[in-house]
C-alpha atoms as a PDB file:
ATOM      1  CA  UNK A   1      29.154  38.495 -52.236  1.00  0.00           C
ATOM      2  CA  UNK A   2      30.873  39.889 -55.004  1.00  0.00           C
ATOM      3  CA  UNK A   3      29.932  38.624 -58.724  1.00  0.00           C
ATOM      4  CA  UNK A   4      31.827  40.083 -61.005  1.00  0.00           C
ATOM      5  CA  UNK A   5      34.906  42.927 -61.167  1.00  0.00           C
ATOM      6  CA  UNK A   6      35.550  45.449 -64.278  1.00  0.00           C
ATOM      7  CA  UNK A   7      38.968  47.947 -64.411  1.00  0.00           C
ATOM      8  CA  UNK A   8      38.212  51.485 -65.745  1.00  0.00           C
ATOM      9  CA  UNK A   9      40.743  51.407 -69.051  1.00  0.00           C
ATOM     10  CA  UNK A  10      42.638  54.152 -67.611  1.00  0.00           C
ATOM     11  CA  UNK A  11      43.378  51.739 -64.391  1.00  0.00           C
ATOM     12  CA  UNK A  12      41.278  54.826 -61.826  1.00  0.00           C
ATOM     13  CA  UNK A  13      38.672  52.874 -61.506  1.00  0.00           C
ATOM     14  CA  UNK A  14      37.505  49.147 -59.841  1.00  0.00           C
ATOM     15  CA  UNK A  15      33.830  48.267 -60.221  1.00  0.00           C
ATOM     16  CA  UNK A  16      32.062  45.896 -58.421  1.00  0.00           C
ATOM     17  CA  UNK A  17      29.218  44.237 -58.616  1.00  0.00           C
ATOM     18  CA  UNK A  18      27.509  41.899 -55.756  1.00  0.00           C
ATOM     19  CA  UNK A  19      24.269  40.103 -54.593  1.00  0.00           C
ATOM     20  CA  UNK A  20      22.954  43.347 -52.771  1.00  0.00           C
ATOM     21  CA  UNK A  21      21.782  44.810 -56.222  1.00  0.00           C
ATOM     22  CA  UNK A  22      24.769  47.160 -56.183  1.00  0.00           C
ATOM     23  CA  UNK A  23      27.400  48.400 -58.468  1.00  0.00           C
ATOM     24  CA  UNK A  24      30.637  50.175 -56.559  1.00  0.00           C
ATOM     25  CA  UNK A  25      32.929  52.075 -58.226  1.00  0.00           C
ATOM     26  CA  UNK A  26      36.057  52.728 -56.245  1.00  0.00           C
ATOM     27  CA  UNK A  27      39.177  54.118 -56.588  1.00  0.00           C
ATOM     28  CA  UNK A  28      42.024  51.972 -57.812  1.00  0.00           C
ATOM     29  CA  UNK A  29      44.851  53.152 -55.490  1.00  0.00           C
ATOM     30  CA  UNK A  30      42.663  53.264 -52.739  1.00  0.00           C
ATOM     31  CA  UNK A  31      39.398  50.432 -52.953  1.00  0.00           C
ATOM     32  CA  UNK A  32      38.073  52.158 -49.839  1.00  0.00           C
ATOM     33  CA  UNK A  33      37.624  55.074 -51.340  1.00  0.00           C
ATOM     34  CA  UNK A  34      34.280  55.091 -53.170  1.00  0.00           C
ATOM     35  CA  UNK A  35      33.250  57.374 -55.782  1.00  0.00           C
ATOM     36  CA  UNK A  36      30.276  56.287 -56.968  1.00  0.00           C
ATOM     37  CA  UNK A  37      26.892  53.505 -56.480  1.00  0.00           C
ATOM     38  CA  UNK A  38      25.392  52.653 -59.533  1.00  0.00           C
ATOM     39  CA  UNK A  39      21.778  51.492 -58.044  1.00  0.00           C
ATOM     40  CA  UNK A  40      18.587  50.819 -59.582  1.00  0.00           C
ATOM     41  CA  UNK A  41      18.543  47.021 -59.969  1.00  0.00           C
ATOM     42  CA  UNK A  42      16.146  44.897 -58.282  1.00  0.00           C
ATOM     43  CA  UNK A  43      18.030  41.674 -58.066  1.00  0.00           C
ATOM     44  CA  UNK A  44      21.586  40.459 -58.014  1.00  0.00           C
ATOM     45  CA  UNK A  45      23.835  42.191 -60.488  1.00  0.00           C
ATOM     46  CA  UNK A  46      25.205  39.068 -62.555  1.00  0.00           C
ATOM     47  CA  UNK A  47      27.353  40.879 -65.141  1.00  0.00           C
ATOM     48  CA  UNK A  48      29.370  44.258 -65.787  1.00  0.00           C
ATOM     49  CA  UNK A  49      31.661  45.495 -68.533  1.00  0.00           C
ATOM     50  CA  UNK A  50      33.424  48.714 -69.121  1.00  0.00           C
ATOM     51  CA  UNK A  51      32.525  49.710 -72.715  1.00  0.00           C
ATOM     52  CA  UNK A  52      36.111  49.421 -74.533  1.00  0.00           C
ATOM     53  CA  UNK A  53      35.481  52.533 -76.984  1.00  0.00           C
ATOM     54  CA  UNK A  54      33.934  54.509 -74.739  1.00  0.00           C
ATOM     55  CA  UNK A  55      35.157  54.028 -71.517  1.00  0.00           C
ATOM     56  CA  UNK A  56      32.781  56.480 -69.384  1.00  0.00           C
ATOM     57  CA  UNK A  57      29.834  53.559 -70.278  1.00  0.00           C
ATOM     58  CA  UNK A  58      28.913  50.958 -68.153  1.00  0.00           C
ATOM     59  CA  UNK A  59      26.824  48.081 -69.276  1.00  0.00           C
ATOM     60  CA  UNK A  60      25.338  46.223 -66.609  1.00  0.00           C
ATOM     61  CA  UNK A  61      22.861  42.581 -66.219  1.00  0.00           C
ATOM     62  CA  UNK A  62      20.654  41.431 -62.801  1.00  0.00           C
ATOM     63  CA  UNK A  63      18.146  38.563 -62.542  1.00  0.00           C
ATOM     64  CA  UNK A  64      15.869  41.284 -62.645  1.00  0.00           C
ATOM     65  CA  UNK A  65      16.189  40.218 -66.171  1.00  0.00           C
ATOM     66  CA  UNK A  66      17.486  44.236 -67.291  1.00  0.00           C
ATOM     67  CA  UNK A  67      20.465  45.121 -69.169  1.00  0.00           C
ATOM     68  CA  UNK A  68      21.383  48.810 -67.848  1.00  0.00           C
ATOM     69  CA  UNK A  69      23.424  51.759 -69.314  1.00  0.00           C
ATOM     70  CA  UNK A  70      25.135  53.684 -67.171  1.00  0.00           C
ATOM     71  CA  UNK A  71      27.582  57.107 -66.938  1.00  0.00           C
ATOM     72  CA  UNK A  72      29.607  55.056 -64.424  1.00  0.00           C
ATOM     73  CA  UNK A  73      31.884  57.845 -62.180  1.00  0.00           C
ATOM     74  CA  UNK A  74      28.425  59.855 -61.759  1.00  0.00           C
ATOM     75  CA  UNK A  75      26.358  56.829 -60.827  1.00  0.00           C
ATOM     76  CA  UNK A  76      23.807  57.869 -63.247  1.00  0.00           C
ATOM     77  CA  UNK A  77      21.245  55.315 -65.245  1.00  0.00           C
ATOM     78  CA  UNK A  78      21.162  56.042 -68.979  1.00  0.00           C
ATOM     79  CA  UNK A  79      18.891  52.674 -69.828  1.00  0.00           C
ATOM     80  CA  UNK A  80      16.656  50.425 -68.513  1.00  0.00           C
ATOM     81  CA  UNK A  81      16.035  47.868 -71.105  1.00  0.00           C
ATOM     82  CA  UNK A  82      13.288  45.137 -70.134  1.00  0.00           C
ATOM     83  CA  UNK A  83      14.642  41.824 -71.511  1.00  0.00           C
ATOM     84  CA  UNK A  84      11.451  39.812 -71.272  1.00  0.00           C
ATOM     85  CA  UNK A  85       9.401  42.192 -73.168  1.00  0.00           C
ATOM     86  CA  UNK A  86      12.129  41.846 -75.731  1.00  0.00           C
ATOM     87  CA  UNK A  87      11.536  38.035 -76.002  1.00  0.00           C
ATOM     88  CA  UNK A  88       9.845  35.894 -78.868  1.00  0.00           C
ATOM     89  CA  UNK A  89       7.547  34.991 -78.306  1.00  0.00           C
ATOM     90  CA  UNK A  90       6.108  37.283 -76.085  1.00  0.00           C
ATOM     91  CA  UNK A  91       4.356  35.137 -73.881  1.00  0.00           C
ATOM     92  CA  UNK A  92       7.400  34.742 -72.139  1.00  0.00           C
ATOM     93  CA  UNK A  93       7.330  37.236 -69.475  1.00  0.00           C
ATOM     94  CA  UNK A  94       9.334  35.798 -67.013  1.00  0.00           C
ATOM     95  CA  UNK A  95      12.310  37.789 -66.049  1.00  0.00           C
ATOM     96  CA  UNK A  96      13.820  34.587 -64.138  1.00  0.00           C
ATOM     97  CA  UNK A  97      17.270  32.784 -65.957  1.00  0.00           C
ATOM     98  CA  UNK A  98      17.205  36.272 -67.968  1.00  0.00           C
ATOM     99  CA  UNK A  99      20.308  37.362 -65.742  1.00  0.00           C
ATOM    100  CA  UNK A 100      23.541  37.469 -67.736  1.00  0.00           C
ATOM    101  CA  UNK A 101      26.604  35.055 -67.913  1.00  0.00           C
ATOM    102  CA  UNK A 102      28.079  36.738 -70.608  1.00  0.00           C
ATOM    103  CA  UNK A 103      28.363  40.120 -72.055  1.00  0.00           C
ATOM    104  CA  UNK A 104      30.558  41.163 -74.982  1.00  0.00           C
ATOM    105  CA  UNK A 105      31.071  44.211 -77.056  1.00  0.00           C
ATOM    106  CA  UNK A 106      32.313  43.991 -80.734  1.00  0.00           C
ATOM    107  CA  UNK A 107      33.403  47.803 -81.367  1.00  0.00           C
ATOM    108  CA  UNK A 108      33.810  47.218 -85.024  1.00  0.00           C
ATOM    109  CA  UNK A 109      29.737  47.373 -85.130  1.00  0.00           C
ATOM    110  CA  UNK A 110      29.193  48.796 -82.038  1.00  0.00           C
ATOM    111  CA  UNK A 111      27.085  45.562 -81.022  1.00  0.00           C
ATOM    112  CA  UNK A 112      26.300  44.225 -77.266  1.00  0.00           C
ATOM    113  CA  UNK A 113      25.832  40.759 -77.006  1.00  0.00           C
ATOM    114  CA  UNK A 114      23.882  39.362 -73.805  1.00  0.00           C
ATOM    115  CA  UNK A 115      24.054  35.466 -73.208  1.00  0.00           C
ATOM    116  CA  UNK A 116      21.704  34.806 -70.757  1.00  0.00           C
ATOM    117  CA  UNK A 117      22.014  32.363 -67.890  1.00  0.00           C
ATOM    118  CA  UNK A 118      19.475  29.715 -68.963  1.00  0.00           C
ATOM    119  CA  UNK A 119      17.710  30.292 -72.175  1.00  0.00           C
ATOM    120  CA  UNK A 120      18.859  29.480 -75.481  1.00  0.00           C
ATOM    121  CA  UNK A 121      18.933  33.213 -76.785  1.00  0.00           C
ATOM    122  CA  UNK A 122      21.705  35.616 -77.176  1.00  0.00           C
ATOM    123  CA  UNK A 123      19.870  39.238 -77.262  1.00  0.00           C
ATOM    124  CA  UNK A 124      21.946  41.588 -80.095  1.00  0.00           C
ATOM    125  CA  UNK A 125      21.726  45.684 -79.296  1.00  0.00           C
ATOM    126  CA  UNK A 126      23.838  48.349 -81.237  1.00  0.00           C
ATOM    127  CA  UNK A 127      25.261  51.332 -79.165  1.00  0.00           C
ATOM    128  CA  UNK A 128      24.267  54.999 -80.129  1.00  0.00           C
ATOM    129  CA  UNK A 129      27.431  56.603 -78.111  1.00  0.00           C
ATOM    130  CA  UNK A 130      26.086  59.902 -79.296  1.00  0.00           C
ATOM    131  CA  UNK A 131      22.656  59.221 -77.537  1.00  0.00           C
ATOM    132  CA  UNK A 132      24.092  56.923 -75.647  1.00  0.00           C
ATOM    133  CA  UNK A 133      21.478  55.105 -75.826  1.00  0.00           C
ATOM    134  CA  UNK A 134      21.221  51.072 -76.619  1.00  0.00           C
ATOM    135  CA  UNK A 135      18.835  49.772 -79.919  1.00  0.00           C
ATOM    136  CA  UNK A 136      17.909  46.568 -79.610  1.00  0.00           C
ATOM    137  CA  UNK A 137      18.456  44.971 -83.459  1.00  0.00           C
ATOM    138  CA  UNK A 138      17.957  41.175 -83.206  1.00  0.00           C
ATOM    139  CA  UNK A 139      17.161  38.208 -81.353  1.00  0.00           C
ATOM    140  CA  UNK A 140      19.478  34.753 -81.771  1.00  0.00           C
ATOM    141  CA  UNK A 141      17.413  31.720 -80.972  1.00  0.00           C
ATOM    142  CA  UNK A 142      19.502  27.715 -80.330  1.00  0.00           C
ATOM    143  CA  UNK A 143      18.393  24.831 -79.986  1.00  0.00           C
ATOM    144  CA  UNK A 144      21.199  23.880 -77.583  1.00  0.00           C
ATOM    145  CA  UNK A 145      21.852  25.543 -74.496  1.00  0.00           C
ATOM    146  CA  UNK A 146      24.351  28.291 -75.092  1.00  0.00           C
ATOM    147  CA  UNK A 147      27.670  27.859 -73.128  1.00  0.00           C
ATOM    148  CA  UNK A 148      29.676  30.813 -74.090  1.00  0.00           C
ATOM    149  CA  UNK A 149      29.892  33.843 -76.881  1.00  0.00           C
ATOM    150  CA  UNK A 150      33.041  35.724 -77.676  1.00  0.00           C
ATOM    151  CA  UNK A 151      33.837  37.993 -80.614  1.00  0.00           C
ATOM    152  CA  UNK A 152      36.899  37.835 -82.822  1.00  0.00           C
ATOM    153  CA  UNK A 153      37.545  41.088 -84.681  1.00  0.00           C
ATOM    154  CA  UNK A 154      38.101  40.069 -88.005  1.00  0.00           C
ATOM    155  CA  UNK A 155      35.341  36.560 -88.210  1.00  0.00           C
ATOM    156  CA  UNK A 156      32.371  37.543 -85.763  1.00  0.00           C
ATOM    157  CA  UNK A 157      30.469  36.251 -83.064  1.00  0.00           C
ATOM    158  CA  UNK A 158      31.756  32.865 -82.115  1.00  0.00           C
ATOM    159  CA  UNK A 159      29.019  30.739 -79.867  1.00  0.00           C
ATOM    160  CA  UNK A 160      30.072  27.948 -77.749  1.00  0.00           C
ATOM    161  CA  UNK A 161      27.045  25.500 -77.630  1.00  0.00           C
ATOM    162  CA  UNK A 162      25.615  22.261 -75.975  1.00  0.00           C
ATOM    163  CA  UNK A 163      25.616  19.925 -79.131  1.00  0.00           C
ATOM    164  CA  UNK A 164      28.588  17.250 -80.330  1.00  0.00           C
ATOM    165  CA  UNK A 165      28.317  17.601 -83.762  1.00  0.00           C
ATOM    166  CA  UNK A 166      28.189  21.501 -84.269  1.00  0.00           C
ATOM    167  CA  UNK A 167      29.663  23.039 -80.510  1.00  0.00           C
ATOM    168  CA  UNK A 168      31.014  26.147 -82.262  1.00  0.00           C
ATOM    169  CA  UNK A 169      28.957  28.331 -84.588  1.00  0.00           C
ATOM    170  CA  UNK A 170      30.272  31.329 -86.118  1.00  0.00           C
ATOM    171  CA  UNK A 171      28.222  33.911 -86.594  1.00  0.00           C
ATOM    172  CA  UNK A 172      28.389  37.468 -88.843  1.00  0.00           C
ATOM    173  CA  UNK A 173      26.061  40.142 -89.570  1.00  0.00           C
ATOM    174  CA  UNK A 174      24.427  40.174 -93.245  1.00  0.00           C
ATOM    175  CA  UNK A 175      22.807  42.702 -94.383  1.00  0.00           C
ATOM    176  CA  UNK A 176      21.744  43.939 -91.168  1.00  0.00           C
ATOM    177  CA  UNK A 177      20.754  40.527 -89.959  1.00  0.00           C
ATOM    178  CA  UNK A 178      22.970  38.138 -87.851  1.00  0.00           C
ATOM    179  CA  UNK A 179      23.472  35.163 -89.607  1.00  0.00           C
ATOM    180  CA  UNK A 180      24.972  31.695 -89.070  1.00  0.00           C
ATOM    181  CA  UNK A 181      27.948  31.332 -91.519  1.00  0.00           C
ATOM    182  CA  UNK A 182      28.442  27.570 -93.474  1.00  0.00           C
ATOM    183  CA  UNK A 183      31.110  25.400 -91.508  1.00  0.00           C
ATOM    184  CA  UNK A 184      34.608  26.563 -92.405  1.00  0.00           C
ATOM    185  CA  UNK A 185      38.286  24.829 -92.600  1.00  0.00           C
ATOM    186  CA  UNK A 186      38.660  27.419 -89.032  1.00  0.00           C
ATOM    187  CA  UNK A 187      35.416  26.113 -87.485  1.00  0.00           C
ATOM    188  CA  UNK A 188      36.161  22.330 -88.475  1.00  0.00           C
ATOM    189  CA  UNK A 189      39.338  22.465 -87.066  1.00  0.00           C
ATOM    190  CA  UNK A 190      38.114  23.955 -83.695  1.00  0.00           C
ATOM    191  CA  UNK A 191      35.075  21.952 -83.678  1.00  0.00           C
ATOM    192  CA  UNK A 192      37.441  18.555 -83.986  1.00  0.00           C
ATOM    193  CA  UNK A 193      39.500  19.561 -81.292  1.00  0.00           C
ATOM    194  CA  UNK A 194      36.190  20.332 -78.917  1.00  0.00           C
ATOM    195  CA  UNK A 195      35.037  16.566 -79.880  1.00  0.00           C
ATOM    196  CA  UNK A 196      38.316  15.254 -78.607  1.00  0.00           C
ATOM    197  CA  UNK A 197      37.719  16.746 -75.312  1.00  0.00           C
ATOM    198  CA  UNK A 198      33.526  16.943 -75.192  1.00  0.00           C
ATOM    199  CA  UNK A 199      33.278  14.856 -71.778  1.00  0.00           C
ATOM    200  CA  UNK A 200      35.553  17.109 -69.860  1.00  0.00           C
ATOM    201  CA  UNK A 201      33.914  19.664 -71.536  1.00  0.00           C
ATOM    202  CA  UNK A 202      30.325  18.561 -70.937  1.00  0.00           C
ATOM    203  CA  UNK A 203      31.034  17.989 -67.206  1.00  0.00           C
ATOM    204  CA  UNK A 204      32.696  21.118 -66.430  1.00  0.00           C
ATOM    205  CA  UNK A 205      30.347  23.157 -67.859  1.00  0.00           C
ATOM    206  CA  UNK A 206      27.118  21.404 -66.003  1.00  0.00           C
ATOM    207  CA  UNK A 207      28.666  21.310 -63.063  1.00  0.00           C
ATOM    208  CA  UNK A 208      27.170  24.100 -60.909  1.00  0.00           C
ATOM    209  CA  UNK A 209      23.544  25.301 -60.930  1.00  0.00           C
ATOM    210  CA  UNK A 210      24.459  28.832 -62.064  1.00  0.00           C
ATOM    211  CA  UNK A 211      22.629  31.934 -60.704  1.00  0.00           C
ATOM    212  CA  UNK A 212      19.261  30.101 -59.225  1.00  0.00           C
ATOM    213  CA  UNK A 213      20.441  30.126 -55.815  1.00  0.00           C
ATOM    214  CA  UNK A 214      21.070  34.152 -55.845  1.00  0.00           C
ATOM    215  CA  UNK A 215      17.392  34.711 -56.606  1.00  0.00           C
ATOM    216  CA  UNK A 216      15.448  36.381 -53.549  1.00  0.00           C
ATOM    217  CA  UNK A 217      13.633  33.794 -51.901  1.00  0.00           C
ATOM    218  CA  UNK A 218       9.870  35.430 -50.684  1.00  0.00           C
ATOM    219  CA  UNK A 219       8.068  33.133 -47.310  1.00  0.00           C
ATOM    220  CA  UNK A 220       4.117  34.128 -46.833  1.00  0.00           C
ATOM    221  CA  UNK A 221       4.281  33.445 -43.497  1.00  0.00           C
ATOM    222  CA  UNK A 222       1.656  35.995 -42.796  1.00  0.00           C
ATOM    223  CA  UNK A 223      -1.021  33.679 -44.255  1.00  0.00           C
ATOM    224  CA  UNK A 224      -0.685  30.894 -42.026  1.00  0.00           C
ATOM    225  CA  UNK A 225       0.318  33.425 -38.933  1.00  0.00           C
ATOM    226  CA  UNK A 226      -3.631  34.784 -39.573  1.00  0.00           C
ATOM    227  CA  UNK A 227      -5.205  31.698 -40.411  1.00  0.00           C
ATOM    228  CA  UNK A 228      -3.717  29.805 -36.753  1.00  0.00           C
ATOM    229  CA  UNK A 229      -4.832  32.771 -35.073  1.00  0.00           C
ATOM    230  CA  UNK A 230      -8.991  32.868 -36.312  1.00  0.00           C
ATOM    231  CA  UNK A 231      -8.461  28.961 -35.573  1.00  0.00           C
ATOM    232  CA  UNK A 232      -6.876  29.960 -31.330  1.00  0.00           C
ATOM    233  CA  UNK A 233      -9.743  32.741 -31.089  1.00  0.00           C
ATOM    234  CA  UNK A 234     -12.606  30.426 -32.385  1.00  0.00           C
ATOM    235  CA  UNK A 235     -10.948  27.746 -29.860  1.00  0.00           C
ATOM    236  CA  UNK A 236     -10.945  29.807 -27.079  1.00  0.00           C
ATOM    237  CA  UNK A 237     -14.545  31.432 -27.974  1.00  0.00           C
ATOM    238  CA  UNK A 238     -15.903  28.399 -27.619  1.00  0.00           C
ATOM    239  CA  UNK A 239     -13.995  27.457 -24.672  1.00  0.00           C
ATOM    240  CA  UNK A 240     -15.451  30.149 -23.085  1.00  0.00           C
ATOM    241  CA  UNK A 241     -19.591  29.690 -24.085  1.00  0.00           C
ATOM    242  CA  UNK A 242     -19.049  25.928 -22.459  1.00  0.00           C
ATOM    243  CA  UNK A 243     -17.876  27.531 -19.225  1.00  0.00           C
ATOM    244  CA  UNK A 244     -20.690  29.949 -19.535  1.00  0.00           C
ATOM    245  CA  UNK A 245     -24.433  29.365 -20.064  1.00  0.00           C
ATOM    246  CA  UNK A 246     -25.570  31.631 -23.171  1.00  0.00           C
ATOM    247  CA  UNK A 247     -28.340  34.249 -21.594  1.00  0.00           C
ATOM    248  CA  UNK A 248     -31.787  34.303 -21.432  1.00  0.00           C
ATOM    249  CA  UNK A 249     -33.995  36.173 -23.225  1.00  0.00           C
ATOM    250  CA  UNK A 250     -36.384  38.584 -20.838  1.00  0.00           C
ATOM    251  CA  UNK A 251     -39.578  35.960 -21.283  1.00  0.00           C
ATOM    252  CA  UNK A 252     -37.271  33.353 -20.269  1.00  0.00           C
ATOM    253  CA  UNK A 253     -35.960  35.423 -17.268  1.00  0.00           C
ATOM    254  CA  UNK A 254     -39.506  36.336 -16.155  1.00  0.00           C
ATOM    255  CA  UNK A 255     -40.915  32.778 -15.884  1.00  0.00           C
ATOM    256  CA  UNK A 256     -38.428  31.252 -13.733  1.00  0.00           C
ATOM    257  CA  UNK A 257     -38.249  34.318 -11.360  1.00  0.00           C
ATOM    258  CA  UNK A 258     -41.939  33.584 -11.311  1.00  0.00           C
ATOM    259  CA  UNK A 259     -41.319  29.910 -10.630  1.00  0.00           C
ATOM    260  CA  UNK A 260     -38.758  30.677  -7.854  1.00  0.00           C
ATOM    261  CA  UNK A 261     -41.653  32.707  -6.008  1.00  0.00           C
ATOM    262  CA  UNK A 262     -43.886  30.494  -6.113  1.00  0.00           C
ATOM    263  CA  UNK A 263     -41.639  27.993  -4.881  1.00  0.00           C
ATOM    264  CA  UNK A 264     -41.159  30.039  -1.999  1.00  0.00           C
ATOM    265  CA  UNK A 265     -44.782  31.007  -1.193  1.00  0.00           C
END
């Protein structure tokens, strides 16, 4: 099952990304033709985008709740980076709803931006292409669910959210710090014409139940297996000592061998 698809910018490469944990990276003019498996994720791989600027970089989400940095046409990991341990607070260590819907790249910062599926946070990294290497810089928190993020080069980050009266927030980095910029004659404009069509809107987006049913579903059916087999031996154990008289002990065994002798004197 294939999740999402990326082009190399030079039009060489098709990437793949499916259910089976797997990236492919194939040949354009011939998609049988595989050059390359980017593995190393646990779980479905959600999301994938060909940096723009630096088009041997591949960033790359799972529900294993990682966002990965990879030399693509190699197949080789540059970056593991552990979303939960990321999170604030940081009692929440569950990696589940941490897989991706979104990622976007702003190349006038350098900045990653990772919507996840369903959590109220957008997670903020800047790339180091010369250590190519990702920093993780800042953590967005809503109090709406978070439909969609996109960047536009000359305003920001624009975020798509689940609340009538504010359902587009623009946000710009201030002073190293993201920050939520004061409703504009732009954002009142798009935010009137969001209102008009909110219950379209509202349904659409709700409509499916996102990446939960791609999650690996684990059975212990080992547990019961052992515990109906002690209860069938136990059954058949005693099964067994009512067909069969426990034995005597010697004392016992010499008295009535006694008694049958004398019986037969």
């Amino acid at each position: 099952m294939l999740l999402d698809v990326a082009v190399s910018p030079d039009d060489q490469f098709v990437l793949t990304a499916d259910r089976d944990e797997k990236i492919r990276v194939s040949w354009a003019a011939a998609p049988h033709s595989i050059e390359a498996f980017c593995l190393g994720h646990t779980e479905f791989v959600s999301r994938i985008l060909v940096v723009p600027s630096h088009p041997e970089l591949l960033l790359s989400s799972s529900g294993d709740g990682t966002l990965r940095l990879w030399e693509y046409r190699s197949g080789c990991q540059l970056q593991c980076c552990d979303l939960a341990s990321l999170r604030e607070p940081a009692d929440h260590q569950d990696h589940k709803g941490l897989a991706a819907s979104r990622i976007a790249f702003w190349g006038q910062e350098s900045c990653v931006v990772l919507l996840c599926e369903c959590v109220p946070v957008v997670f903020i990294f800047q790339l180091d292409a010369s250590k190519q290497q990702l920093v993780f810089r800042q953590q967005l928190t809503f109090p709406h669910r978070v439909w969609d993020i996109v960047f536009e080069d000359s305003q920001g980050l624009w975020v798509l959210q689940d609340c009538r009266d504010a359902p587009l927030v623009l946000w710009r980095p201030v002073g190293g710090q993201w920050q939520a910029v004061p409703e504009g004659a732009v954002s009142r404009r798009l935010c009137s014409h969001l209102r008009e069509s909110w219950a379209m809107l509202e349904g659409s987006v709700g409509a499916d139940d996102g990446f939960r049913s791609l999650y690996k579903a684990t059975f212990d059916n080992m547990t019961s297996y052992l515990k109906k087999k002690e209860e069938r031996l136990q059954q058949q154990l005693k099964k067994k000592r009512q067909r069969s008289p426990l034995p005597q002990s010697p004392e016992q065994t010499k008295k009535a061998c006694s008694e049958q002798s004398a019986l037969g004197c």
